[in-house]
PDB file of N, CA and C in Angstrom:
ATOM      1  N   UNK A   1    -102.991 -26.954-129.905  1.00  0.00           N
ATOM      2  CA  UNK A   1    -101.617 -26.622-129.588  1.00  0.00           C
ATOM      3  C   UNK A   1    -101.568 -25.146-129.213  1.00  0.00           C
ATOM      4  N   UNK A   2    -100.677 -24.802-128.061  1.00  0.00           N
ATOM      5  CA  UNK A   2    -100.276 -23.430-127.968  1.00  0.00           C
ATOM      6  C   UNK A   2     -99.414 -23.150-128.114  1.00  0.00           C
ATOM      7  N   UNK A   3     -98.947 -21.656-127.724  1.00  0.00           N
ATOM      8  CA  UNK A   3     -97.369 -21.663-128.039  1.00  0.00           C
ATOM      9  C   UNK A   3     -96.578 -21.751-126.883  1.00  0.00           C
ATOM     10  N   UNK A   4     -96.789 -22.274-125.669  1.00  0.00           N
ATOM     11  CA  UNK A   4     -95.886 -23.214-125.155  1.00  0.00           C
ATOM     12  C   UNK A   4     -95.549 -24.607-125.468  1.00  0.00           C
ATOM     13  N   UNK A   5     -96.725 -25.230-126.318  1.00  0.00           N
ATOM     14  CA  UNK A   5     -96.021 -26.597-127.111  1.00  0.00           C
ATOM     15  C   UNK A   5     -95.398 -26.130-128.025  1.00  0.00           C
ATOM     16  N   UNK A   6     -95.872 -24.998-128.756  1.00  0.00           N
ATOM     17  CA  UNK A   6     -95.286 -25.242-130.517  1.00  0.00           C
ATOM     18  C   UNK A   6     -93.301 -24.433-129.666  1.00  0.00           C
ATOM     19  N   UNK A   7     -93.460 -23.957-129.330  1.00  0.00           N
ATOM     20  CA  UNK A   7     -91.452 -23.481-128.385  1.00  0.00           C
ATOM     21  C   UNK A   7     -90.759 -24.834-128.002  1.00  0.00           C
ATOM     22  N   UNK A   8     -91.318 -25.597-127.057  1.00  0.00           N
ATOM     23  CA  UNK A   8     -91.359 -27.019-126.539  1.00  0.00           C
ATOM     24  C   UNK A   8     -90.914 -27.734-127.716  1.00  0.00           C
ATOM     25  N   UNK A   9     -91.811 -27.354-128.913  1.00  0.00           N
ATOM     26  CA  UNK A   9     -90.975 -28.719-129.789  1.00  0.00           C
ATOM     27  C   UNK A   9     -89.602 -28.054-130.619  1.00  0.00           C
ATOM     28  N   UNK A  10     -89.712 -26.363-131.013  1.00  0.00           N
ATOM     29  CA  UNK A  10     -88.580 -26.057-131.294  1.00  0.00           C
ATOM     30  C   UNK A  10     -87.411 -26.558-130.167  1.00  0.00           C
ATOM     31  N   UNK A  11     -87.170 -26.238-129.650  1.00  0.00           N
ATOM     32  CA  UNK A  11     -86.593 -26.271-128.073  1.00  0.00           C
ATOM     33  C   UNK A  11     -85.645 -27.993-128.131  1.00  0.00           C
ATOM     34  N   UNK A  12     -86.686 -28.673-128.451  1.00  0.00           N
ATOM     35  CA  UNK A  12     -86.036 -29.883-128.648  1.00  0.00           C
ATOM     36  C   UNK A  12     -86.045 -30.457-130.027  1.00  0.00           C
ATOM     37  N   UNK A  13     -86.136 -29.677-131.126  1.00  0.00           N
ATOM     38  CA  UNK A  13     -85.610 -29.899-132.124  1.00  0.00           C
ATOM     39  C   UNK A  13     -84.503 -29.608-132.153  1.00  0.00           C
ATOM     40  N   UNK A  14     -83.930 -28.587-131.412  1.00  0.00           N
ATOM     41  CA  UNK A  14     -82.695 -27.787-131.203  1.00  0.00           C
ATOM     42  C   UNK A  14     -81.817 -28.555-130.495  1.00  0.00           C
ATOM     43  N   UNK A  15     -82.410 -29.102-129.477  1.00  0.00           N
ATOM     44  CA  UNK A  15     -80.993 -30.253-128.520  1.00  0.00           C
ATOM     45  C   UNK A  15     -80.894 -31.362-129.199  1.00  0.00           C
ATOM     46  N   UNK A  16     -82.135 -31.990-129.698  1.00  0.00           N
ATOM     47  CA  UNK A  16     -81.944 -33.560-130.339  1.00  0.00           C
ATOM     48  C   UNK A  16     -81.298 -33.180-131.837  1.00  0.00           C
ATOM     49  N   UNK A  17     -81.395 -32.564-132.477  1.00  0.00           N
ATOM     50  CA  UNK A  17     -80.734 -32.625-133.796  1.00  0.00           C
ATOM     51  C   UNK A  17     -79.825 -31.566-134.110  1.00  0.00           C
ATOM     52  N   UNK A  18     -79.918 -30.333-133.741  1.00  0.00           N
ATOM     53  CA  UNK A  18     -79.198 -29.295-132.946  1.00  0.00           C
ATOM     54  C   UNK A  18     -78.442 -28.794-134.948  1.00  0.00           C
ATOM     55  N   UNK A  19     -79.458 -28.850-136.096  1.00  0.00           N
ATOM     56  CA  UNK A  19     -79.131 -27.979-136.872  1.00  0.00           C
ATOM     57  C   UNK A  19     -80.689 -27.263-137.238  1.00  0.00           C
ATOM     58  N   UNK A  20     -80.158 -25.968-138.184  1.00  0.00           N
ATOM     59  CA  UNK A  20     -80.650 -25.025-138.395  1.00  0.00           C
ATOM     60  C   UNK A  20     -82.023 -25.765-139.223  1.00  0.00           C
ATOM     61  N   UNK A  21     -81.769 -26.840-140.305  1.00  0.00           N
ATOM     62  CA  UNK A  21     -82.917 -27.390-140.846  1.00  0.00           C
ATOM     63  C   UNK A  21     -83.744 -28.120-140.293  1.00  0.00           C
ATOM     64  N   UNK A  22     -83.177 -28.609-138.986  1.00  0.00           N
ATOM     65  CA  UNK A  22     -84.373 -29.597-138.080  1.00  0.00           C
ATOM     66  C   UNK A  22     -84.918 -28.248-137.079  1.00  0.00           C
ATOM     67  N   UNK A  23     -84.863 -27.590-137.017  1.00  0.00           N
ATOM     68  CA  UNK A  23     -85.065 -26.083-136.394  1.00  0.00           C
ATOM     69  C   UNK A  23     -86.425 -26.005-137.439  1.00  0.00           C
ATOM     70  N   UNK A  24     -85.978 -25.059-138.262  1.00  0.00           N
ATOM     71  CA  UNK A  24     -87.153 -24.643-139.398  1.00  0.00           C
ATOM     72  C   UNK A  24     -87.718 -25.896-139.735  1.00  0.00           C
ATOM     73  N   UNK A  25     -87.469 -26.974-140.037  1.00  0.00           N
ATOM     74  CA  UNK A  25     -88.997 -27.756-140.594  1.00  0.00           C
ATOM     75  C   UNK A  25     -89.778 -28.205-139.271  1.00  0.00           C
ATOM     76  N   UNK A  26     -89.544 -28.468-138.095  1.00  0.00           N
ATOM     77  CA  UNK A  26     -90.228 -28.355-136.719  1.00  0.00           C
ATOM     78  C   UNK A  26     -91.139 -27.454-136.825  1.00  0.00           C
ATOM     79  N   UNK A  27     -90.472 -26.040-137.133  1.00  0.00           N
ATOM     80  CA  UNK A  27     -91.370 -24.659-136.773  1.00  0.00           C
ATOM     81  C   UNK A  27     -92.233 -24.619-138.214  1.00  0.00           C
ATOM     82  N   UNK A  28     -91.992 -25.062-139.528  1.00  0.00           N
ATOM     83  CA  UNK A  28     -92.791 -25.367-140.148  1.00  0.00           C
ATOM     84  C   UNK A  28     -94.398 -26.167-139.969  1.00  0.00           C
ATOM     85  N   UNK A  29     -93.900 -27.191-139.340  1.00  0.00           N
ATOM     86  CA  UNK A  29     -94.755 -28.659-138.631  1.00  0.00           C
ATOM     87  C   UNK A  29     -95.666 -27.887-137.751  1.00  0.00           C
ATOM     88  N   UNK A  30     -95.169 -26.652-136.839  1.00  0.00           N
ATOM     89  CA  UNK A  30     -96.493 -26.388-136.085  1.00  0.00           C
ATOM     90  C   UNK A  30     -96.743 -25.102-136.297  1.00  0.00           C
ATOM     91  N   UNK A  31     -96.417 -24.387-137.221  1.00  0.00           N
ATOM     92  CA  UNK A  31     -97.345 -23.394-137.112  1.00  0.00           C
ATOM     93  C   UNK A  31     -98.513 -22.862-137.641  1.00  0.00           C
ATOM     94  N   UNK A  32     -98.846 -24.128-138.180  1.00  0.00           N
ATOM     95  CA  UNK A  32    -100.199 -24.284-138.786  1.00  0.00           C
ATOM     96  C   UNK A  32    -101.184 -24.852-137.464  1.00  0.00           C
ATOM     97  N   UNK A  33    -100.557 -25.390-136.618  1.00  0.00           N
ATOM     98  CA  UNK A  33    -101.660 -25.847-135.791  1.00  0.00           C
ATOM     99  C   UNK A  33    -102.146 -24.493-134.643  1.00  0.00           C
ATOM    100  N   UNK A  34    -100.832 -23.343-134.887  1.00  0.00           N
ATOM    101  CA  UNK A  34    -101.460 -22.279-133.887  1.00  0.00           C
ATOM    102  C   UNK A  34    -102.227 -21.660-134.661  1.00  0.00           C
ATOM    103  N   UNK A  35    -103.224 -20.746-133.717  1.00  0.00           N
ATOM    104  CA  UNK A  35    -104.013 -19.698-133.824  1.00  0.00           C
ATOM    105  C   UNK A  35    -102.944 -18.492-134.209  1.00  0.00           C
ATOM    106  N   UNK A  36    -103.875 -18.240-135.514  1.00  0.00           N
ATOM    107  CA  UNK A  36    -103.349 -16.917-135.859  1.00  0.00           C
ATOM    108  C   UNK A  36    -102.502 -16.013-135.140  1.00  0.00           C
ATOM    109  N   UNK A  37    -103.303 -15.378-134.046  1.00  0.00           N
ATOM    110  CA  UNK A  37    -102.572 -14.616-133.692  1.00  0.00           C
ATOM    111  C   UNK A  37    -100.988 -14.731-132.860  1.00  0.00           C
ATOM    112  N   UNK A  38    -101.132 -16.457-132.557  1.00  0.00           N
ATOM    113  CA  UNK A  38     -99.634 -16.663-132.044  1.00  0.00           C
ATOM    114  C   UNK A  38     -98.710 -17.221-133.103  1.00  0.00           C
ATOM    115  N   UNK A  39     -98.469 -16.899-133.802  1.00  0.00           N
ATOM    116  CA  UNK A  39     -97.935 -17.544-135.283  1.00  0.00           C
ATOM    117  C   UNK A  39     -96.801 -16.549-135.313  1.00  0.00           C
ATOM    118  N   UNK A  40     -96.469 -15.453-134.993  1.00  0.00           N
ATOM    119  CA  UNK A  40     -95.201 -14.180-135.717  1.00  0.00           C
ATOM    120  C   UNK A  40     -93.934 -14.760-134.904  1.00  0.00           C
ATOM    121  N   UNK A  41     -93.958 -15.176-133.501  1.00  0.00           N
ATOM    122  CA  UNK A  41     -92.859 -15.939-133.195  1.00  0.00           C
ATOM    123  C   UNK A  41     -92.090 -17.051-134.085  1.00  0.00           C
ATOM    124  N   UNK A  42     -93.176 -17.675-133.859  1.00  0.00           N
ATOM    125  CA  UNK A  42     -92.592 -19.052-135.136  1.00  0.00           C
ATOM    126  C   UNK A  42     -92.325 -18.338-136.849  1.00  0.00           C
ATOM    127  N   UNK A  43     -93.058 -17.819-137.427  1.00  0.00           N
ATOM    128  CA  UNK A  43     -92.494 -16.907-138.813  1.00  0.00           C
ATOM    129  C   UNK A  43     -91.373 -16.583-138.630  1.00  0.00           C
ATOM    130  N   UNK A  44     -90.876 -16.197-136.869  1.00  0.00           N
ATOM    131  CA  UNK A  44     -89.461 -15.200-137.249  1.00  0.00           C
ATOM    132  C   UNK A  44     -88.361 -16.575-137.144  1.00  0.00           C
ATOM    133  N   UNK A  45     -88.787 -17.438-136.596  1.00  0.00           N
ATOM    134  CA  UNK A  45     -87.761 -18.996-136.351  1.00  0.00           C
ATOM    135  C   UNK A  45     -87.732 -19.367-138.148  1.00  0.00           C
ATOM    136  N   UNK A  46     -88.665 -19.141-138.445  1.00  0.00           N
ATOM    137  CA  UNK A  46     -88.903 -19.951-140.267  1.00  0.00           C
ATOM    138  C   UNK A  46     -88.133 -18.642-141.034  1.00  0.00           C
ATOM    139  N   UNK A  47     -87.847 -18.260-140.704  1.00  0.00           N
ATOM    140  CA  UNK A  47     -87.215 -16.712-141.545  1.00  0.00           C
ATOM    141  C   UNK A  47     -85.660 -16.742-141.168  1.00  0.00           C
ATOM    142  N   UNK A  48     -85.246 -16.981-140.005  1.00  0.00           N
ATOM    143  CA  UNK A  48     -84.426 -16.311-139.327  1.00  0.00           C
ATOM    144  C   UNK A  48     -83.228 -17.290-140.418  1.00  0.00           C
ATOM    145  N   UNK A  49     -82.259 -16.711-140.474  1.00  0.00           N
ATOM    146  CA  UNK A  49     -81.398 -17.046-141.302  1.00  0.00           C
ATOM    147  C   UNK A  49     -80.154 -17.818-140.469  1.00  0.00           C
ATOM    148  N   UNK A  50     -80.568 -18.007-139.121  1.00  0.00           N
ATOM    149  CA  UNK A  50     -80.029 -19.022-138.338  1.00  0.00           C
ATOM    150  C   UNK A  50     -80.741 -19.202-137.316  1.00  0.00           C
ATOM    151  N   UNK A  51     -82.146 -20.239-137.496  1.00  0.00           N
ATOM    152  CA  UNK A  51     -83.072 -20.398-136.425  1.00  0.00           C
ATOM    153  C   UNK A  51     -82.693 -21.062-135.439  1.00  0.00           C
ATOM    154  N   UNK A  52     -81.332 -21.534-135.139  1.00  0.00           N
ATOM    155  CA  UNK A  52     -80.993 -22.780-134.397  1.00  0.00           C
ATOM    156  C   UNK A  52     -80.086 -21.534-133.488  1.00  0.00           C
ATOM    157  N   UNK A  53     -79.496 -19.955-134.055  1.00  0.00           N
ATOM    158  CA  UNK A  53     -79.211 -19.169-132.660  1.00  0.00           C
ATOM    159  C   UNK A  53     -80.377 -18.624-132.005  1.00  0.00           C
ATOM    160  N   UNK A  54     -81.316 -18.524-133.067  1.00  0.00           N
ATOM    161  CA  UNK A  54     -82.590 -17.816-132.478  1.00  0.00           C
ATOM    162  C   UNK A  54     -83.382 -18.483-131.335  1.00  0.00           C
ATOM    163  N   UNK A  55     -82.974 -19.695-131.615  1.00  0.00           N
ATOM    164  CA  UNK A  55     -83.920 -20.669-130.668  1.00  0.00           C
ATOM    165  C   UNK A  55     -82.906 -21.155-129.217  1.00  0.00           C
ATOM    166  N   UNK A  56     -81.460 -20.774-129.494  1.00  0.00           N
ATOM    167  CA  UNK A  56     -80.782 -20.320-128.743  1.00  0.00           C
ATOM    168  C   UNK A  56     -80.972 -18.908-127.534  1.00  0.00           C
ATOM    169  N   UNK A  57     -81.280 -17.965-128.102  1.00  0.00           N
ATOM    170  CA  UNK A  57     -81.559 -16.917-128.003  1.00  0.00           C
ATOM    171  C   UNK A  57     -83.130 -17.188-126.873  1.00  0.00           C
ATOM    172  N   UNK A  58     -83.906 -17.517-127.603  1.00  0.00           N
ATOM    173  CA  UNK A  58     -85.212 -17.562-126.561  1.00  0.00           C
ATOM    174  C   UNK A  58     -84.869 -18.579-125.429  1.00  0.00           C
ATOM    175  N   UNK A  59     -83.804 -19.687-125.609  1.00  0.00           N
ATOM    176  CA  UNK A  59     -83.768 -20.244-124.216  1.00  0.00           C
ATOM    177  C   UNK A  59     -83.212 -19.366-123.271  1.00  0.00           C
ATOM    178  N   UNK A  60     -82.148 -18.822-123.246  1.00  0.00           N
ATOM    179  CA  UNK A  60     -81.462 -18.013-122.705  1.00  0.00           C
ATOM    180  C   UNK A  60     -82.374 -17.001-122.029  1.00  0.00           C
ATOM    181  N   UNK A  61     -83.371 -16.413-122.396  1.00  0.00           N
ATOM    182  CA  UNK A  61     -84.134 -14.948-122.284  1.00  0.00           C
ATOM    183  C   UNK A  61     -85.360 -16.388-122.050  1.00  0.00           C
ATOM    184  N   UNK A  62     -85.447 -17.165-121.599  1.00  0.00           N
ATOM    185  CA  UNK A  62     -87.031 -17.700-121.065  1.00  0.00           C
ATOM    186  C   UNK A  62     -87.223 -17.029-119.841  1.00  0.00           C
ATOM    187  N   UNK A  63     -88.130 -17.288-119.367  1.00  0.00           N
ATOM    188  CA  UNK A  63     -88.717 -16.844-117.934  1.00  0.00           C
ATOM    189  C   UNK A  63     -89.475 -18.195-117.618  1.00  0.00           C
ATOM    190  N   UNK A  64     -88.944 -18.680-116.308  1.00  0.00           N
ATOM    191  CA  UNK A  64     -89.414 -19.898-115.361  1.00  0.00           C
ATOM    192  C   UNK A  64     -89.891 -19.717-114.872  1.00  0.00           C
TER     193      UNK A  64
END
């Protein structure tokens, strides 16, 4: 997994269930499968004290 899948599944944890706890246990679910060094994105989704604006927030500010 990279971290264009492990965003990908936040991303649509966020439209299909569209709360803050299906947010964080998603970003829970993969950030064990990234490599270390891409892991501080997802920590700040598992931290963020409303991961469901945060994940708001990175759609908005993506780059296509």
């Amino acid at each position: 997994m990279n971290l264009t899948d492990a965003t990908l599944v936040l991303l649509l944890a966020a439209r299909i269930h569209g709360t803050d706890e299906a947010v964080r246990v998603s970003a829970k679910s993969v950030v064990k499968k990234l490599p270390r060094s891409k892991r501080d994105l997802i920590y700040k989704v598992i931290d963020s004290e409303s991961p469901l604006d945060l994940v708001g927030f990175l759609i908005e500010n993506l780059e296509l």
